[in-house]
Protein backbone atom coordinates (compact mmCIF):
# COMPACT_ATOMS: atom_id res chain seq x y z
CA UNK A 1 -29.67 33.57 10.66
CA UNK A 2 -31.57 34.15 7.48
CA UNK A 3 -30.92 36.94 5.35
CA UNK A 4 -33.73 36.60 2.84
CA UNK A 5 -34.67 40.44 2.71
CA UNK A 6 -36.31 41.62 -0.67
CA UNK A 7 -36.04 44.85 -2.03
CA UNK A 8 -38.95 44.56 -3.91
CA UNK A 9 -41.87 46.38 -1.31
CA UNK A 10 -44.93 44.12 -1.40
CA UNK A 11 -48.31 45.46 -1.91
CA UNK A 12 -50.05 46.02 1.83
CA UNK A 13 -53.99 44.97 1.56
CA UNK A 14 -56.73 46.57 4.07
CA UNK A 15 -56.48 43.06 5.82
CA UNK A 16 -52.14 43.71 6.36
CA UNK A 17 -52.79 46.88 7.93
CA UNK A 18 -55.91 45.49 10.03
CA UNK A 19 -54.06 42.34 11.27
CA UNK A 20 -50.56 44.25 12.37
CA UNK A 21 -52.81 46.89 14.03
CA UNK A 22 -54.93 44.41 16.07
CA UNK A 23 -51.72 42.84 16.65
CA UNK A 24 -49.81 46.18 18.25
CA UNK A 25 -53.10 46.09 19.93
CA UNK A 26 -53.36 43.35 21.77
CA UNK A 27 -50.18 42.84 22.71
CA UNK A 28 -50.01 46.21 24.12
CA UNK A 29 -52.66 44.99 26.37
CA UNK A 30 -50.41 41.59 27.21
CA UNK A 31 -47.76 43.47 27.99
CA UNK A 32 -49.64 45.98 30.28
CA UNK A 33 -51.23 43.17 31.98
CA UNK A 34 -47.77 41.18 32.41
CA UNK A 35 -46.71 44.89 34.57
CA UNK A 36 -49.67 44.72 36.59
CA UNK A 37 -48.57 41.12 37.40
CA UNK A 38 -45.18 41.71 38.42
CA UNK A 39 -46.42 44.68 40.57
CA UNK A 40 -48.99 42.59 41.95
CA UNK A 41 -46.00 40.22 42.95
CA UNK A 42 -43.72 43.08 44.22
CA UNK A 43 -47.01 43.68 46.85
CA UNK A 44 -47.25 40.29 48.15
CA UNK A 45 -43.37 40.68 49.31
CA UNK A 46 -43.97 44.33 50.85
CA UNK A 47 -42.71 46.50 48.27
CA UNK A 48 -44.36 48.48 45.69
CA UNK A 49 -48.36 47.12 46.45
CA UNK A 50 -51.34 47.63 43.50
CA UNK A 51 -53.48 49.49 45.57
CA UNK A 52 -50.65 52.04 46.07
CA UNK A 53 -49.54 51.78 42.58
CA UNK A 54 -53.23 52.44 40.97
CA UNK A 55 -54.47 55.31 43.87
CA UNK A 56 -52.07 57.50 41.83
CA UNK A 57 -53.40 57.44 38.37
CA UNK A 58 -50.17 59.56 36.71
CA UNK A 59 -48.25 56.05 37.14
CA UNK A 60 -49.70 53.80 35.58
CA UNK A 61 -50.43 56.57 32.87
CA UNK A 62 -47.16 57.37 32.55
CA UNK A 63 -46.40 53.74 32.07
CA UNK A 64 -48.75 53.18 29.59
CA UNK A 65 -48.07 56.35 27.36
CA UNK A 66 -44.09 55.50 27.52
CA UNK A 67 -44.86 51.74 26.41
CA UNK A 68 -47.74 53.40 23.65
CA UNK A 69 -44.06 55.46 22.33
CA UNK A 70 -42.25 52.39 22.45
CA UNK A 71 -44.10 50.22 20.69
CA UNK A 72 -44.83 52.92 18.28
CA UNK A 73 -40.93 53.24 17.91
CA UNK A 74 -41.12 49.69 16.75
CA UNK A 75 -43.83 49.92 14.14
CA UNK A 76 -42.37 52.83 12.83
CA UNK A 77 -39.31 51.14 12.26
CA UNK A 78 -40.47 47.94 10.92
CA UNK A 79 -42.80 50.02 8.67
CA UNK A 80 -39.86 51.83 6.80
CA UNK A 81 -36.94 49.47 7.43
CA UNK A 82 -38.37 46.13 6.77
CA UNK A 83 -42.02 46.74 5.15
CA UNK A 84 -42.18 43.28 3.70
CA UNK A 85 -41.52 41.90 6.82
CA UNK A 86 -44.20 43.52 8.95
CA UNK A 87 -46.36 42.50 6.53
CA UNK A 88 -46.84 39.35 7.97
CA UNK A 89 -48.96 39.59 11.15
CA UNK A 90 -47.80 36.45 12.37
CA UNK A 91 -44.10 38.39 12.49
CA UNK A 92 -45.11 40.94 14.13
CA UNK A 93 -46.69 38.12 16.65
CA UNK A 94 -43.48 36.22 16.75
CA UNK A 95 -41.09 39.44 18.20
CA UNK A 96 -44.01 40.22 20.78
CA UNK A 97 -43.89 36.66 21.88
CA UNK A 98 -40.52 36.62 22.16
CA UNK A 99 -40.51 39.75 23.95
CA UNK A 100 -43.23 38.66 26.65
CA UNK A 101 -41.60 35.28 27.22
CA UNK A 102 -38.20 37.31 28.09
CA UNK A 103 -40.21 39.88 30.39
CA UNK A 104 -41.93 36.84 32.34
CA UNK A 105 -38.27 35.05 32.49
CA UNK A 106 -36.95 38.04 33.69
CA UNK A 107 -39.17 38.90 36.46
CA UNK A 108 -39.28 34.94 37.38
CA UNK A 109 -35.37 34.14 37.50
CA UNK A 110 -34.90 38.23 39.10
CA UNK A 111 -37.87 37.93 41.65
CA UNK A 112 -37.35 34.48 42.89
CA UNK A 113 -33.62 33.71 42.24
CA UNK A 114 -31.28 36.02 41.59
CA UNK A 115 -31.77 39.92 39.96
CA UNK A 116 -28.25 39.27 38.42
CA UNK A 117 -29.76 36.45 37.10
CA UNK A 118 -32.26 37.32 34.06
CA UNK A 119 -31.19 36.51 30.82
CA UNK A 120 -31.26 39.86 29.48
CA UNK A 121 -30.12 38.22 26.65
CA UNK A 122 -32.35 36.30 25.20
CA UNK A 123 -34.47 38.14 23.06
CA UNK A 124 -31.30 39.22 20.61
CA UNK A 125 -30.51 35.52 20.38
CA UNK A 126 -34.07 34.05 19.59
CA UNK A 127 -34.76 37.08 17.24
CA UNK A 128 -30.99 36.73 15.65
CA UNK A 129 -31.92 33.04 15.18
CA UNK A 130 -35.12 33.42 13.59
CA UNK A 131 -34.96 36.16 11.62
CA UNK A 132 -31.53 38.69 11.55
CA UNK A 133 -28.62 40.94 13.31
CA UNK A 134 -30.22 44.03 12.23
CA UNK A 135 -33.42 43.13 13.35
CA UNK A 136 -31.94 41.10 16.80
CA UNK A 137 -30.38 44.59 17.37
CA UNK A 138 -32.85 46.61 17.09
CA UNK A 139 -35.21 44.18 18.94
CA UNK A 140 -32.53 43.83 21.52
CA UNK A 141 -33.15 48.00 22.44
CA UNK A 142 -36.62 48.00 22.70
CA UNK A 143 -36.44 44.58 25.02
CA UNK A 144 -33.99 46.91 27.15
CA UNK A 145 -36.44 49.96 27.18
CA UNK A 146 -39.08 47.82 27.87
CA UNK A 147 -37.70 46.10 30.57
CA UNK A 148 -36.25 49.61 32.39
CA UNK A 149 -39.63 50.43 32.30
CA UNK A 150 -40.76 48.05 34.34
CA UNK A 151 -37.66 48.30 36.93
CA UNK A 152 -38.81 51.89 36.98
CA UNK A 153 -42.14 51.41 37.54
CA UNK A 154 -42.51 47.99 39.40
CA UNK A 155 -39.31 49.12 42.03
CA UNK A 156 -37.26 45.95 40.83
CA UNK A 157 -34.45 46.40 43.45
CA UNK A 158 -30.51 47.58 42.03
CA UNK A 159 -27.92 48.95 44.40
CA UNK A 160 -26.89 51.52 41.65
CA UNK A 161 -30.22 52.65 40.62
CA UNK A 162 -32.02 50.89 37.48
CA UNK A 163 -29.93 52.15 34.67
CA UNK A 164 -28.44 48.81 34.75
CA UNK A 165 -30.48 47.11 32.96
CA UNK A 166 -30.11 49.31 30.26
CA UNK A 167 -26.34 48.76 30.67
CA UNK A 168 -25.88 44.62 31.40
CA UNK A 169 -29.62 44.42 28.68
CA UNK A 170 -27.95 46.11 25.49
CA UNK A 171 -24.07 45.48 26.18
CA UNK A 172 -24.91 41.78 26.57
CA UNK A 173 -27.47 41.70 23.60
CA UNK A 174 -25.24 43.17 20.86
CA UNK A 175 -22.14 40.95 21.89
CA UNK A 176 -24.41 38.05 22.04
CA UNK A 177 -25.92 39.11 18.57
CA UNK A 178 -21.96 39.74 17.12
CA UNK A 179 -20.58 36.60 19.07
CA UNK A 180 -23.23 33.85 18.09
CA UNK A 181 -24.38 35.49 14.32
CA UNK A 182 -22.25 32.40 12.70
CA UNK A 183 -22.57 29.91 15.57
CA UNK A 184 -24.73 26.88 13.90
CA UNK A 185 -23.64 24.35 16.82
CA UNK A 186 -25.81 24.06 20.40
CA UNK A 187 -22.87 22.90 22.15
CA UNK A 188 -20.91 26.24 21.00
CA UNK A 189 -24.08 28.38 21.63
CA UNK A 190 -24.12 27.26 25.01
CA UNK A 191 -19.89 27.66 25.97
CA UNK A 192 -20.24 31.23 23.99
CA UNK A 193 -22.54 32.19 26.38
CA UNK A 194 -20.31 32.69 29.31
CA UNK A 195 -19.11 36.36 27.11
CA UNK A 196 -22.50 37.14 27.02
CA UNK A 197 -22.42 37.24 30.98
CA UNK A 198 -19.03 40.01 31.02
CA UNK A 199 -21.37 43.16 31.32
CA UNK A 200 -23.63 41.55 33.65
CA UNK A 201 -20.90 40.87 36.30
CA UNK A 202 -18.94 44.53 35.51
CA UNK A 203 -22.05 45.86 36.49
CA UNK A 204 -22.51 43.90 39.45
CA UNK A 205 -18.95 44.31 40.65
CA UNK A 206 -19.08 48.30 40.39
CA UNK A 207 -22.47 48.08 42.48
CA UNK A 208 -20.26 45.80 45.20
CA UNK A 209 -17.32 48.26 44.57
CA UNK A 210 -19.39 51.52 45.71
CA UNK A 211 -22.04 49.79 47.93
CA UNK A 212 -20.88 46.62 49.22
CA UNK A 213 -23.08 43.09 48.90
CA UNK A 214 -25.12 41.34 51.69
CA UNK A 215 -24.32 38.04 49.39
CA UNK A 216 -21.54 38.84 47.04
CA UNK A 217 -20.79 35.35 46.15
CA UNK A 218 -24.48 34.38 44.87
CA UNK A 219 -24.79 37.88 43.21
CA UNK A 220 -21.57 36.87 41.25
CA UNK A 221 -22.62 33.39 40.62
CA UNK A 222 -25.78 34.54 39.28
CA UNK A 223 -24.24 36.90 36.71
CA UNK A 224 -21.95 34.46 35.53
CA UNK A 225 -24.99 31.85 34.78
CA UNK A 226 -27.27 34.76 32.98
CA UNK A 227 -25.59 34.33 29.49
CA UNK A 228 -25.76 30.52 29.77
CA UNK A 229 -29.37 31.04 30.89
CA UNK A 230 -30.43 33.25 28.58
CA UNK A 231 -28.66 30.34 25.90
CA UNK A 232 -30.64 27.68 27.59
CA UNK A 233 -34.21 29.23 27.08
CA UNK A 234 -33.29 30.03 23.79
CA UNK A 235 -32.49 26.69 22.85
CA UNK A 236 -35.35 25.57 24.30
CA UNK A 237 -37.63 28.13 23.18
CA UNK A 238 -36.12 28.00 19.57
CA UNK A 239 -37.86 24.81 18.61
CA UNK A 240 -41.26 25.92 19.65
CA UNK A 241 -40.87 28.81 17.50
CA UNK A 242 -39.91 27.00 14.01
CA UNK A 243 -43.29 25.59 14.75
CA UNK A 244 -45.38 27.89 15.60
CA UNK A 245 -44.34 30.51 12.95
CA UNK A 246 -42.94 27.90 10.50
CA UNK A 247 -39.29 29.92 10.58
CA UNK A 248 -35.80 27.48 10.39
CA UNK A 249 -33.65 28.48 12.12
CA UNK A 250 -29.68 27.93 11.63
CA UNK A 251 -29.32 24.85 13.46
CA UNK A 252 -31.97 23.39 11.37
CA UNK A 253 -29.60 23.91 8.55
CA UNK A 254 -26.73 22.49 9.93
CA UNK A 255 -28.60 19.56 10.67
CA UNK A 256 -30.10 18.75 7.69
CA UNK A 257 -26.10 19.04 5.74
CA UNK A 258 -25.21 15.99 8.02
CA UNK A 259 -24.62 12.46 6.53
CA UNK A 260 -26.88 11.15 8.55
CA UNK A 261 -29.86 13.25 7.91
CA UNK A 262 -32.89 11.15 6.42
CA UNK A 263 -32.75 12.27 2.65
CA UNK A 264 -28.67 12.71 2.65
CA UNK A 265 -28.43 9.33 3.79
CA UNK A 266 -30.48 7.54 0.94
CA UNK A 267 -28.83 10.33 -1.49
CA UNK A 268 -25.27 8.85 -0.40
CA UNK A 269 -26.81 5.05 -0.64
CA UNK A 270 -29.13 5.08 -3.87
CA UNK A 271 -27.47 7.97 -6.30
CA UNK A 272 -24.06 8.70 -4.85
CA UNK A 273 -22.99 10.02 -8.14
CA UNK A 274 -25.53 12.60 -7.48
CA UNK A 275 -24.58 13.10 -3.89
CA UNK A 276 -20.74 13.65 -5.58
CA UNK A 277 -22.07 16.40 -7.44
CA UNK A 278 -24.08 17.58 -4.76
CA UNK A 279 -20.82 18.09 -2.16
CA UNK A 280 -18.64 20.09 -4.77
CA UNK A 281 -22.17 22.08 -5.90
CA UNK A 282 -22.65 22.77 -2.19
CA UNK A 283 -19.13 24.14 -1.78
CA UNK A 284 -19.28 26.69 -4.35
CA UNK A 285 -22.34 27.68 -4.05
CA UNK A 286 -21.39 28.57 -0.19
CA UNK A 287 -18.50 30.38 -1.21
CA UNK A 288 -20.48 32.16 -3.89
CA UNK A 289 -23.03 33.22 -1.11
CA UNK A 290 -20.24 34.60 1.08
CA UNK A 291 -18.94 36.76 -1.89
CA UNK A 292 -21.86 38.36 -2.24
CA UNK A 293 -23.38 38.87 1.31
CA UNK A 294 -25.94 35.70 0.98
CA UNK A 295 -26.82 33.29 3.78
CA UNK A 296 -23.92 30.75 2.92
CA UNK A 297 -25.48 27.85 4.83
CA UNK A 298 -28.60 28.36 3.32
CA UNK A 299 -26.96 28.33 -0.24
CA UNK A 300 -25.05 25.50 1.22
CA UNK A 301 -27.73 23.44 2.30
CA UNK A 302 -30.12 24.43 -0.67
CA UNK A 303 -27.39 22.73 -3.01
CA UNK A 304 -27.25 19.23 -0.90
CA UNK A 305 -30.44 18.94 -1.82
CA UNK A 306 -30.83 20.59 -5.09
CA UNK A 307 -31.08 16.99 -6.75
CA UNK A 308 -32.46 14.93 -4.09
CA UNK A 309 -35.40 14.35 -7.25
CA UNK A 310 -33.31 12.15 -8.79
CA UNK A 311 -34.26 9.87 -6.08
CA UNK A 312 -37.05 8.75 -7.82
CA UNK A 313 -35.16 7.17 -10.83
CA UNK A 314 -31.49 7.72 -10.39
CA UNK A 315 -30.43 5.47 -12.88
CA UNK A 316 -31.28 7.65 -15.38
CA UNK A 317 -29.13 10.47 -14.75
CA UNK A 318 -25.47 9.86 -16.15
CA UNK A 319 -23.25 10.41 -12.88
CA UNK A 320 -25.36 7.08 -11.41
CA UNK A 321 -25.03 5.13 -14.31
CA UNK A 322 -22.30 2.60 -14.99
CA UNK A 323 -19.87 2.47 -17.88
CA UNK A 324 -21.85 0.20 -20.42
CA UNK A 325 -25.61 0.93 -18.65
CA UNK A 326 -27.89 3.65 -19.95
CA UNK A 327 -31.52 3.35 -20.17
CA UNK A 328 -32.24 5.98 -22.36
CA UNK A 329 -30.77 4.07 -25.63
CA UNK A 330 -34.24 2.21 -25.34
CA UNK A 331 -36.34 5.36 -25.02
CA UNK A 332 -37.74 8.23 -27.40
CA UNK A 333 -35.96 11.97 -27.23
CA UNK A 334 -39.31 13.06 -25.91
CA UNK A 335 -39.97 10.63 -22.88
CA UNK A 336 -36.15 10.61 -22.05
CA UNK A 337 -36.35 14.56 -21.78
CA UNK A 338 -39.40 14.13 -19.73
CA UNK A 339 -37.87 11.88 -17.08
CA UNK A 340 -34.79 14.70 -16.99
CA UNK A 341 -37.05 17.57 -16.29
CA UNK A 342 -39.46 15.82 -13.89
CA UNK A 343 -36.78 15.54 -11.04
CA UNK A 344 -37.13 18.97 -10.03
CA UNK A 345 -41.14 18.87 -9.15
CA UNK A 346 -40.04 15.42 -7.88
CA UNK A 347 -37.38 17.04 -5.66
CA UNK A 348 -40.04 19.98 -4.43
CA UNK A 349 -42.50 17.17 -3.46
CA UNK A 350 -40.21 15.08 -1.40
CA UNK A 351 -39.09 18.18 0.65
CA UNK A 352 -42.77 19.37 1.07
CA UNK A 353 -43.47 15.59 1.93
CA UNK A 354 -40.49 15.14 4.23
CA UNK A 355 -41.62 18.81 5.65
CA UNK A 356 -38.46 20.49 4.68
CA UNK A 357 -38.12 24.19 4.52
CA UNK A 358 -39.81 25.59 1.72
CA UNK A 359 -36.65 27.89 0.91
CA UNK A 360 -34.95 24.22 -0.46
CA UNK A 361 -37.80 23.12 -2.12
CA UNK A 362 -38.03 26.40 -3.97
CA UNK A 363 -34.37 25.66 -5.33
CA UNK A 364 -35.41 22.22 -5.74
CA UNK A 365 -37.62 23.57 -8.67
CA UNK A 366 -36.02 26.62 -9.54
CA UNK A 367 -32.52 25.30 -9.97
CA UNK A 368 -32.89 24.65 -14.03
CA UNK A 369 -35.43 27.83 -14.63
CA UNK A 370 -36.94 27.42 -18.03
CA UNK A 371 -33.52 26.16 -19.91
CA UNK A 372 -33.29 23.50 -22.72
CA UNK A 373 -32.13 20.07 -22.53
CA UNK A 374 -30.34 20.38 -25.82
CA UNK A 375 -28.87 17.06 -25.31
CA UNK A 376 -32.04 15.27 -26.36
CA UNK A 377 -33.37 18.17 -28.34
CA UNK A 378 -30.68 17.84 -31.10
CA UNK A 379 -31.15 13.92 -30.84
CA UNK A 380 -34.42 14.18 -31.47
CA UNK A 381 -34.09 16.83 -34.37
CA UNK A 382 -32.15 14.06 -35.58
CA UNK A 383 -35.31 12.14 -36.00
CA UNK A 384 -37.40 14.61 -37.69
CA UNK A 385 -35.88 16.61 -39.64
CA UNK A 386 -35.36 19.45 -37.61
CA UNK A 387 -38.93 20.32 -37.12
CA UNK A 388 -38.99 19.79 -33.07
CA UNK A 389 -41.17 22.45 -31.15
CA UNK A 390 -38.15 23.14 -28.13
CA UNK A 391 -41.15 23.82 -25.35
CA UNK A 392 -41.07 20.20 -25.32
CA UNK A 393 -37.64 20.09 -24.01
CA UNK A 394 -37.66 22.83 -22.03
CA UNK A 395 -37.79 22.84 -17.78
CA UNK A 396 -41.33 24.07 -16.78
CA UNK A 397 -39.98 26.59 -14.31
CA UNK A 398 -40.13 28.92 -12.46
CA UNK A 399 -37.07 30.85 -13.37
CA UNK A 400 -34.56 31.84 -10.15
CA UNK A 401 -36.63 34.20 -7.59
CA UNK A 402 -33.72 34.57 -5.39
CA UNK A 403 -30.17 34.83 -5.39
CA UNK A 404 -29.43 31.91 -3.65
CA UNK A 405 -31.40 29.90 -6.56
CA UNK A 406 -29.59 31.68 -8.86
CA UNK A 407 -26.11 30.93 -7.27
CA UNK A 408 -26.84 27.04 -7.09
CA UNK A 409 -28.31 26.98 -11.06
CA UNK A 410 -24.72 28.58 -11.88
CA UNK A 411 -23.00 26.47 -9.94
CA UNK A 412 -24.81 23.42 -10.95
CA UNK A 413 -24.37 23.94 -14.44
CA UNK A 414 -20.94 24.96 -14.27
CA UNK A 415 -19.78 21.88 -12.15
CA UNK A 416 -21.53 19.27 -14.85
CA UNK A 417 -19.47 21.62 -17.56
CA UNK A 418 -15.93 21.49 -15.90
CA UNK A 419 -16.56 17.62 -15.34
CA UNK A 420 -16.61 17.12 -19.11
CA UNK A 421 -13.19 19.33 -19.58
CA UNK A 422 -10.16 16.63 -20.99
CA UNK A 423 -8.46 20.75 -20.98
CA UNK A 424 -9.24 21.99 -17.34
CA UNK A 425 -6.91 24.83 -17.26
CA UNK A 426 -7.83 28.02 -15.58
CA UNK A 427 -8.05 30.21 -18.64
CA UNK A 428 -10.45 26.94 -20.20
CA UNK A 429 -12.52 26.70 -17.01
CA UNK A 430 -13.04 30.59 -16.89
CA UNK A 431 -14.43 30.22 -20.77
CA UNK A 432 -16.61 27.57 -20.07
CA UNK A 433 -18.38 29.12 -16.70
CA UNK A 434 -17.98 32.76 -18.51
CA UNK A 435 -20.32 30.87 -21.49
CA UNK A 436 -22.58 28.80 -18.73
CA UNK A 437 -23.68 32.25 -17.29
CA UNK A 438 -24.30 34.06 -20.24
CA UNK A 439 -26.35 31.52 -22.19
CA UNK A 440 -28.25 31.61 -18.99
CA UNK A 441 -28.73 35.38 -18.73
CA UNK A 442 -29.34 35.40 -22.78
CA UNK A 443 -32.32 33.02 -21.64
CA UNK A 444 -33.88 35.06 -19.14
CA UNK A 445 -33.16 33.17 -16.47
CA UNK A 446 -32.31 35.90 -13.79
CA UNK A 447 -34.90 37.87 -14.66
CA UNK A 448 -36.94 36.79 -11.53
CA UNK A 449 -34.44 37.44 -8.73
CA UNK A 450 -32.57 40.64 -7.79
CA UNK A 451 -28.99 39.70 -8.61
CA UNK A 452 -26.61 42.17 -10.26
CA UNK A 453 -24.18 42.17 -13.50
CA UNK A 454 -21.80 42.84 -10.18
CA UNK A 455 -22.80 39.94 -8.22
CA UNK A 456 -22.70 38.24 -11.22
CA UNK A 457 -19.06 38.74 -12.40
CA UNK A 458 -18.15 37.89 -8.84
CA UNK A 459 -19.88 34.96 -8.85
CA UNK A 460 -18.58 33.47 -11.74
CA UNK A 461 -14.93 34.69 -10.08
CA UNK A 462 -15.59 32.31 -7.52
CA UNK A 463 -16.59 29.14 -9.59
CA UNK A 464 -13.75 29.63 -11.64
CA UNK A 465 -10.99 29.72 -8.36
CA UNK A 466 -12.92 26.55 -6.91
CA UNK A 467 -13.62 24.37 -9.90
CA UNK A 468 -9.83 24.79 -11.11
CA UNK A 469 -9.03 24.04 -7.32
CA UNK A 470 -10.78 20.33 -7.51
CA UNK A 471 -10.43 19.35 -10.82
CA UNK A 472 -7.00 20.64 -10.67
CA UNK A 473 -3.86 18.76 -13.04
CA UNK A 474 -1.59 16.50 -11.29
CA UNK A 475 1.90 14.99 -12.12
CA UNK A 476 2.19 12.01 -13.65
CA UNK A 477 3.93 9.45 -11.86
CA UNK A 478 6.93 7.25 -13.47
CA UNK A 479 6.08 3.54 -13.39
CA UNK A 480 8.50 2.00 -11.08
CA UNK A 481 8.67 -1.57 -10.25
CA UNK A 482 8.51 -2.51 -6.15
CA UNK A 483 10.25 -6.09 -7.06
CA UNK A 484 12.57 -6.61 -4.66
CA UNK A 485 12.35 -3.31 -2.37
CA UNK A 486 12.13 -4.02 1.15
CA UNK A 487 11.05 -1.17 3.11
């Protein structure tokens, strides 16, 4: 789960407003003509027929106009809630996909199996995984208002009525939304699922309770297996989604943090200075995320590869170099400062080239803003008198445009600082990452991204607990000789 939510309301064109309404549209239609299917199917097994369901034209009217409010609901809520992201069409595609896949899984797995069966579930966990819990909750109660319309309508058969699948639909949604929000493993997703199932067979064992059960044992099979159903199309589902509407989802993440992923591996293997740095970068910068309400394994994962750039020439970058071994000494202030600030366009084209998410590449480029590399500045003012223009030296940008680039260009800096430290007491470490954030904020750099002085002086809370945590002081041991010990 992504939370990547601006507050910043973008500017709607004619073509926003055309697109979403085309989209309600036609997928009003979809979804109307996905009912007359499942009616259609009810006939063929002698209940409710088509004929008898379109000779009364109230019915289907009524149908239609309580779907027309529904959907309506959804705009409406979209429109004032989450503005920006409505005003992508293709979003607005992606939940009414989601939601017609779920109806037709539904009515398959109810119809043909088991009624107990349908994963009522799945549209909370697709939309939780592809976009957020408010939004996976919200989706979740119009999937369950959908879908007692068409029990309503389409006679789907329930011993207590059809206000169950309001019941077992928004009970099992929310605890699937609160049980798998920070579940990043498939394995886990899928065991989970079995809690998911709870209302599901409460519901069933009230109906056998009151009105008995021709096949009790199936019934209660089947509601057992929904939640790990409902996990199972979901996880296959999931996949097809990143690609269709270019989202990552969690497990995406938590794949691309492991050792063995492609770029991590030659990271480790060609500059494991810079993969050093990377691990205790990635660790703050999660903790930092969790302080202030960020995705952490999106900070987390955005500061593995923060440097992967310096792929392209890691032995010019200190923490890869040896102790008597630097290249520079043979090179002008001015190319030297060059190859510095190249490795974050070189670190946004190997993500776009390895067809990363573009949220990694943007920290890829965004992690040193517009700063100075004073380092060769004042060596080459040595050269010249002083008169150096400082553009030269200077990181082409862009500046931080979220907080999550912001955390990992604090944490970044701060980590390189504290590694210097021969002093690395608390009260020395809390100067030097107090001094790293405000030259950067007396440079602009946050200017871009919505992070507050707040968020800011909790931030720099956290650094300062985690960097005196590894680069803490230890004891120094008495030299003792082992001549003649036997142990």
């Amino acid at each position: 789960m992504l939370n990547t939510k601006s507050k910043k309301i973008k500017d709607w064109s004619t073509k926003d407003v055309v697109l979403n309404v085309v989209t309600y549209v036609v997928n009003f239609i979809i979804i109307c003509a996905i009912f007359t299917l499942v009616v259609y199917m009810q006939g063929l097994s002698g209940e409710v027929t088509l004929e008898g369901f379109l000779q009364n034209v109230t019915t289907p009217l009524h149908f239609a106009l309580l779907l027309v409010v529904t959907l309506a609901v959804m705009g409406l809520y979209f429109l004032y809630e989450d503005k920006n992201f409505m005003k992508s069409a293709a979003n607005s595609e992606m939940l009414f996909l989601i939601l017609e896949l779920s109806l037709l899984a539904c009515f398959l797995s109810g119809k043909y199996v088991n009624i107990y069966l349908r994963p009522l579930s799945s549209v909370a966990l697709l939309t939780l995984f592809l976009t957020n819990r408010k939004t996976a909750l919200f989706m979740n109660t119009i999937f369950c208002v959908i879908i007692f319309l068409f029990d309503s309508f389409a006679g789907t058969p329930f011993n207590l009525g059809n206000y169950p699948a309001l019941i077992m639909g928004f009970s099992s949604g929310v605890i699937a939304t609160i049980c798998m929000d920070k579940v990043y493993s498939r394995l886990r997703l899928l065991i989970m699922s079995l809690i998911v199932s709870t209302p599901t067979v409460i519901c069933l064992i009230l109906s056998i309770i009151e009105h008995g059960s021709k096949n009790a044992v199936m019934d209660i099979f089947s509601a057992i297996v929904s939640g790990p159903l409902a996990a199972s199309l979901v996880m296959v589902l999931l996949p097809i989604f990143e690609a269709l509407f270019k989202k990552v989802s969690c497990f995406k993440f938590s794949e691309l943090i492991e050792h063995k992923a492609k770029l991590i591996r030659k990271l480790i293997q060609q500059a494991p200075g810079t993969f050093n740095h990377a691990i205790v970068v990635s660790n703050i910068a999660e903790a930092c995320a969790l302080a202030i309400g960020e995705d952490a394994l999106l900070a987390r994962t955005c500061a593995y590869y923060h440097d992967i750039g310096k792929l392209r020439r890691p032995e010019f970058f200190k923490e890869n170099q040896g102790d008597n071994e630097n290249p520079h000494d043979d090179l002008t202030p001015e190319l030297s400062a060059n190859i510095i600030k190249s490795h974050t366009q070189d670190g946004y084209d190997l993500i776009v080239k390895n067809r990363l998410p573009k949220e990694i590449a943007d920290v890829c480029l965004e992690h040193h803003g517009t700063l100075p590399i004073l380092y060769f500045y004042g060596k080459a003012k040595k050269y010249t008198d002083g008169e150096v223009d400082i553009a030269q030296f200077c990181y082409a940008g862009p500046k931080p445009r979220t907080k999550i680039a912001a955390i990992v260009m604090i944490a970044d800096g701060c980590e390189a600082a504290a590694r210097t430290l021969q002093d690395r007491s608390r009260e020395n470490v809390k100067k030097v990452v107090r001094q790293i954030v405000n030259d950067r904020m007396q440079l602009g750099q946050f200017e871009d991204c919505e992070i507050t002085l707040n968020e800011i002086n909790i931030i720099i809370h956290t650094v300062v607990n985690h960097l005196t945590g590894v680069y803490h002081s230890r004891i120094e041991y008495p030299k003792v000789s082992l001549d003649g010990l036997e142990l």
